[in-house]
Protein backbone atom coordinates (compact mmCIF):
# COMPACT_ATOMS: atom_id res chain seq x y z
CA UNK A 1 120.13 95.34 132.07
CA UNK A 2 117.02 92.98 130.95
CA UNK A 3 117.73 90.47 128.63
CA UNK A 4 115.68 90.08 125.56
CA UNK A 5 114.46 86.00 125.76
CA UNK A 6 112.70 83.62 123.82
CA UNK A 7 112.69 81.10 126.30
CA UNK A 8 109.46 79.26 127.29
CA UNK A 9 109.47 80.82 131.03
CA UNK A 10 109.38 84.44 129.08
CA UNK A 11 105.65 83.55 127.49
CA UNK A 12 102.47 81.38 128.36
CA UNK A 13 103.38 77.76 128.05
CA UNK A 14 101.18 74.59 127.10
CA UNK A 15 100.94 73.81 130.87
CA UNK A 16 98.69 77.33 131.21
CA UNK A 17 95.28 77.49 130.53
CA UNK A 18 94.21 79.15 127.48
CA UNK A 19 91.24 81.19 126.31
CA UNK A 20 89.67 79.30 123.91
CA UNK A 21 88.69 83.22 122.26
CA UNK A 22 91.95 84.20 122.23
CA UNK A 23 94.44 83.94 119.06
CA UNK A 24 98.01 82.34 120.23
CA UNK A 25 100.69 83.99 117.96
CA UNK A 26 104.37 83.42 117.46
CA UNK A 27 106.59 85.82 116.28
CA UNK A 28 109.74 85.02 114.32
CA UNK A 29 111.96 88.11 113.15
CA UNK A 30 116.37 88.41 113.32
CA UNK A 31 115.65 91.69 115.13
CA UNK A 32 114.98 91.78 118.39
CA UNK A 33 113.53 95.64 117.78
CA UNK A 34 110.88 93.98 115.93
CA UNK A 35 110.14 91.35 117.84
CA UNK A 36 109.50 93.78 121.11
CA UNK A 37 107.62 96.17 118.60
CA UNK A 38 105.51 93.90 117.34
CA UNK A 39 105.20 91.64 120.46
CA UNK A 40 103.73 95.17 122.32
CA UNK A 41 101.59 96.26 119.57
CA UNK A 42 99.65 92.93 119.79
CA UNK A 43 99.36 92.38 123.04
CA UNK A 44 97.46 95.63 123.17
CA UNK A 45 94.82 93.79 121.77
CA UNK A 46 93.07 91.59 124.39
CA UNK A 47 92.53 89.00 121.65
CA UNK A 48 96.18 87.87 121.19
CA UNK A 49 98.35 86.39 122.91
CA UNK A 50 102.37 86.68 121.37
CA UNK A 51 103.33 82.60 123.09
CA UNK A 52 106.76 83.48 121.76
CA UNK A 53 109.27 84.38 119.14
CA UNK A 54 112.61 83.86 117.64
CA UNK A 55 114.88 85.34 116.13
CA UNK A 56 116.21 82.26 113.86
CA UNK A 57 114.23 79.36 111.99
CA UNK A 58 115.63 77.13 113.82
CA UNK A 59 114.91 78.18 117.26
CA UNK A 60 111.28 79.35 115.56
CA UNK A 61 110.86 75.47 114.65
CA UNK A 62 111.67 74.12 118.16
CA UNK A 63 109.41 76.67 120.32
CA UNK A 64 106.23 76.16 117.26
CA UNK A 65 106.40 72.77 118.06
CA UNK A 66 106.02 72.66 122.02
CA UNK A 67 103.83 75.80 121.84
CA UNK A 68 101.64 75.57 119.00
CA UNK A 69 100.51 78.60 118.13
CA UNK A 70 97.54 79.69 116.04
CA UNK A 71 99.34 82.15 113.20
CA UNK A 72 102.94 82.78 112.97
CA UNK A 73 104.46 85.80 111.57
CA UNK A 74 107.26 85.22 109.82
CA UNK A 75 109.92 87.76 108.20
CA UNK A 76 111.76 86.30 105.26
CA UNK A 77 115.54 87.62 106.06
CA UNK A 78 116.45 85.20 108.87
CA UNK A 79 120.29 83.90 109.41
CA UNK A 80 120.76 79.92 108.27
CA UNK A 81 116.91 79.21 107.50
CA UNK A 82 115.11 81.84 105.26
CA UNK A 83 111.49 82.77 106.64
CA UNK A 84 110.65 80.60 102.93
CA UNK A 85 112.20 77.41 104.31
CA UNK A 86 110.73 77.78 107.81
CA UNK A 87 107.06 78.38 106.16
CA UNK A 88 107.56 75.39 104.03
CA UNK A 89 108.72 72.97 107.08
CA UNK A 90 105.94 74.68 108.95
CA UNK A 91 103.21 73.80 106.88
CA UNK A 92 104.39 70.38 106.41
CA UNK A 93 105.12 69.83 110.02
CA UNK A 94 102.81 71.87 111.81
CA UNK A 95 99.78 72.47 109.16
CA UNK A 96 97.51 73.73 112.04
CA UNK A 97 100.02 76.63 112.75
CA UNK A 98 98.71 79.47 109.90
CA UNK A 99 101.88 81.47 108.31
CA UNK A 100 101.50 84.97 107.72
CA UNK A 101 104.91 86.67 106.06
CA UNK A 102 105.74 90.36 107.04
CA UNK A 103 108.88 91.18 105.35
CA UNK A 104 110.78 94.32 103.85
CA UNK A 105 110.42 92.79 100.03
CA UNK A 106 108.13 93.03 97.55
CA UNK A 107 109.71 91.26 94.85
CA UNK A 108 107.57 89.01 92.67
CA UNK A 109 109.72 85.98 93.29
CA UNK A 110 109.67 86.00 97.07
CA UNK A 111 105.74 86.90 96.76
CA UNK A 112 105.45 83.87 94.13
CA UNK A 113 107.27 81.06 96.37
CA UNK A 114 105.46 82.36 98.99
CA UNK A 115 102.44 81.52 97.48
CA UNK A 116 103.51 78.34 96.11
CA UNK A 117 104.31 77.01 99.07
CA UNK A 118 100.98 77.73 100.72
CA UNK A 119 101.19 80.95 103.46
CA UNK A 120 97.77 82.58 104.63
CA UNK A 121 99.03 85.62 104.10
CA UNK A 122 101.71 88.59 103.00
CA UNK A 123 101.59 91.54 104.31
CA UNK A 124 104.81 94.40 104.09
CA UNK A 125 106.23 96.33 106.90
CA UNK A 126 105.19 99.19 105.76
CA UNK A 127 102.22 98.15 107.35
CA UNK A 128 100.24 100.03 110.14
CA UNK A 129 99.76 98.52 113.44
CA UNK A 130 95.81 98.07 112.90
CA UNK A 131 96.58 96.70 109.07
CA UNK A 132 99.17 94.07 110.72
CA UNK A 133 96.54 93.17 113.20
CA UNK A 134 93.32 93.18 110.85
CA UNK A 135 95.58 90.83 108.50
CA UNK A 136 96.50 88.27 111.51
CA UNK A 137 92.67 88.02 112.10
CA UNK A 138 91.85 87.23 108.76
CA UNK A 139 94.74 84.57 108.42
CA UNK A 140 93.32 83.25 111.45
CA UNK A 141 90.19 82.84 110.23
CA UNK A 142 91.20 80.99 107.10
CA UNK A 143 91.53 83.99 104.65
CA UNK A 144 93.73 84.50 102.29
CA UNK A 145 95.11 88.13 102.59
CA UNK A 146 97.58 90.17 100.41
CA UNK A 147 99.26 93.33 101.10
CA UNK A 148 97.76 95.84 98.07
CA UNK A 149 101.41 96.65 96.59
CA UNK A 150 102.52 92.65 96.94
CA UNK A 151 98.95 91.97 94.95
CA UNK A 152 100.09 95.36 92.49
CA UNK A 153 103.25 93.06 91.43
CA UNK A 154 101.19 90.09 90.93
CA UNK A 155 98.84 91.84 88.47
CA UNK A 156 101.58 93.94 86.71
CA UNK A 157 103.59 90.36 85.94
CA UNK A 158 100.96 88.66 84.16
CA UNK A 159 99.96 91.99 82.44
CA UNK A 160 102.84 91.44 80.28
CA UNK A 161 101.75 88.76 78.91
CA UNK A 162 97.99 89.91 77.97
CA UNK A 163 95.16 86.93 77.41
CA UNK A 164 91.83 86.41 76.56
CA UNK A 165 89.71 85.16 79.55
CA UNK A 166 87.33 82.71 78.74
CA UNK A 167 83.97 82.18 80.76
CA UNK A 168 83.55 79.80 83.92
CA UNK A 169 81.39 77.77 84.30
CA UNK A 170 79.15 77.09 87.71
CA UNK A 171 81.17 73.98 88.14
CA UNK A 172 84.76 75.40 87.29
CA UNK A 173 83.59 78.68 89.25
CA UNK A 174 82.89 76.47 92.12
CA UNK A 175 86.73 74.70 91.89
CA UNK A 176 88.24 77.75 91.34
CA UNK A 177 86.84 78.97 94.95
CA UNK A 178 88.62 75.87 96.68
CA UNK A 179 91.45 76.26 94.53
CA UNK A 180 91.74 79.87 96.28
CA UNK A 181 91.16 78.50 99.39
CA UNK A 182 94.27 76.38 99.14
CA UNK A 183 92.49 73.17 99.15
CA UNK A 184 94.32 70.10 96.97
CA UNK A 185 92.34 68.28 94.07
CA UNK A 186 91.81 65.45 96.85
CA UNK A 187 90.13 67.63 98.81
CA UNK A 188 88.00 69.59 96.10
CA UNK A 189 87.16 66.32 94.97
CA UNK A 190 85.84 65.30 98.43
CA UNK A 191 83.93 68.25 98.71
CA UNK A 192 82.05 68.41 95.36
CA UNK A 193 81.81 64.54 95.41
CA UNK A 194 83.62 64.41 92.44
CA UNK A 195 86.50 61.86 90.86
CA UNK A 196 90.00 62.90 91.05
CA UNK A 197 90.74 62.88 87.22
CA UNK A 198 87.51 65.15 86.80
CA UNK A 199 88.89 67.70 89.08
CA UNK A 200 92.08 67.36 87.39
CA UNK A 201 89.99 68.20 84.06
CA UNK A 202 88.29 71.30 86.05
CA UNK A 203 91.30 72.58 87.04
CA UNK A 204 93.23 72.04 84.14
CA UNK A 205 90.38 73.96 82.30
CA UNK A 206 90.53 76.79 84.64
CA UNK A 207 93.92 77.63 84.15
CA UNK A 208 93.65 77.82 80.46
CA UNK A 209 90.54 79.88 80.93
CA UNK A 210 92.02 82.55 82.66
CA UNK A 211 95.28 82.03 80.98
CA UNK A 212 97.75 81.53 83.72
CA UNK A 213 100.01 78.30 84.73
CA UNK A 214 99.90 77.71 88.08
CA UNK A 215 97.46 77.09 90.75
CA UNK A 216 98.45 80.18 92.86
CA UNK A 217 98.36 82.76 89.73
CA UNK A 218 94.90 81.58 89.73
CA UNK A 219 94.04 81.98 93.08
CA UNK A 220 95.88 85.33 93.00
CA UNK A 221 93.58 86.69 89.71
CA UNK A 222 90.21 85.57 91.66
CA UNK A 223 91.27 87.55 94.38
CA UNK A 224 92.41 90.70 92.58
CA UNK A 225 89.33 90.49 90.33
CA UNK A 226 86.74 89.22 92.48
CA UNK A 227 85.39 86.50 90.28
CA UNK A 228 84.47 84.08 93.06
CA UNK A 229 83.17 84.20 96.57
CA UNK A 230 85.75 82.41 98.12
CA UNK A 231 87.48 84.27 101.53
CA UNK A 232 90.19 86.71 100.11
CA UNK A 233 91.08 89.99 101.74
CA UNK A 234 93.79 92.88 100.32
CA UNK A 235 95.32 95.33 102.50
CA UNK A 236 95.32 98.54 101.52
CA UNK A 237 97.37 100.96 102.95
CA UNK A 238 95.79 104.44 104.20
């Protein structure tokens, strides 16, 4: 009987040349089911390559860090470390490794930490193969994608509490869509040349305009309602 592994000898390793073209993905999931599924259903595609999975955060943390993948796909019910935990030591530990959650729930507080902490993406496992794919692209590429029934919960939460929104300006219009993108006030500050304490100001103004109170309920109303240009993508499913 063949063992399902995880171990380096299992996948391509750092000591293999890669193809520059080619998106390196990890998989982390506590069923092994899923990890074969999904493992086969991607490697269909001749522009990813799974580099390995894991069925705990922990084990997810140690393989990330020797392999480096591009994206990881990360389910939220994991044994000792949530999927939340592992994205948020993830980002702060391996920032070049993209998160993208696939998980079972759709419940506005996992989709709101989620977002907090800074993923590239949710997407639901009631997903289709092509959707899972089309959404690991797009995380790749540095856009933010939601799952159409995880963006559904977003919009009917802050519909209970209706607001007027005001009108952006060019320059708040212009922080919003780096805002979306994830970027910090040090960075939108680089990028528009501007003071810290002005983007502060911007920012601050934003939020008020389009009456929400955090940065990612802002991001998450530009995306659902298309006010700025910034990279955004929803899944819909067929």
């Amino acid at each position: 009987m063949t063992r399902e592994t995880t171990a380096l000898d299992e996948f391509t390793t750092l000591d293999n040349p890669t193809n520059k073209d080619v998106i390196r993905v990890f998989i982390v999931d506590d069923h092994v089911l899923v990890r074969e599924g999904t493992r086969q259903l991607l490697e269909n595609d001749s522009g990813i390559e799974v580099v390995g999975s894991a069925g705990s955060g922990e084990e997810a943390l140690e393989l990330i860090e020797r392999l480096r993948p591009q994206v990881a796909i990360v389910d939220l019910n994991l044994p000792h470390m949530s999927g939340l935990e592992l994205a948020r030591t993830l980002i702060a530990t391996n920032p070049d490794t993209r998160i993208l959650i696939l998980s079972a729930y759709d419940e506005y507080a996992y989709i709101s930490e989620a977002l907090e902490i800074g993923v590239g993406g949710y997407l639901l496992k009631t997903a289709s193969g092509k959707e899972l794919i089309d959404a690991l692209r797009a995380v790749f590429e540095g856009v933010f994608v939601l799952d159409r029934q995880v963006s559904m919960q977003l919009v009917r939460r802050r519909d209970t509490s209706p607001h007027t929104i005001g009108t952006l300006t060019p320059r708040e219009t212009a922080v919003l869509e780096l805002l979306a993108q994830g970027r910090t006030n040090k960075q939108i500050a680089n990028e528009l040349d501007l003071g810290i304490r002005t983007v502060e100001g911007y920012v601050s103004n934003v939020l008020n305009k389009l009456g929400v109170s955090s940065r990612t309920e802002a991001a998450t109303h530009a995306l659902i309602h298309r006010l700025i240009s910034a990279p955004s993508h929803v899944i819909s499913h067929q």
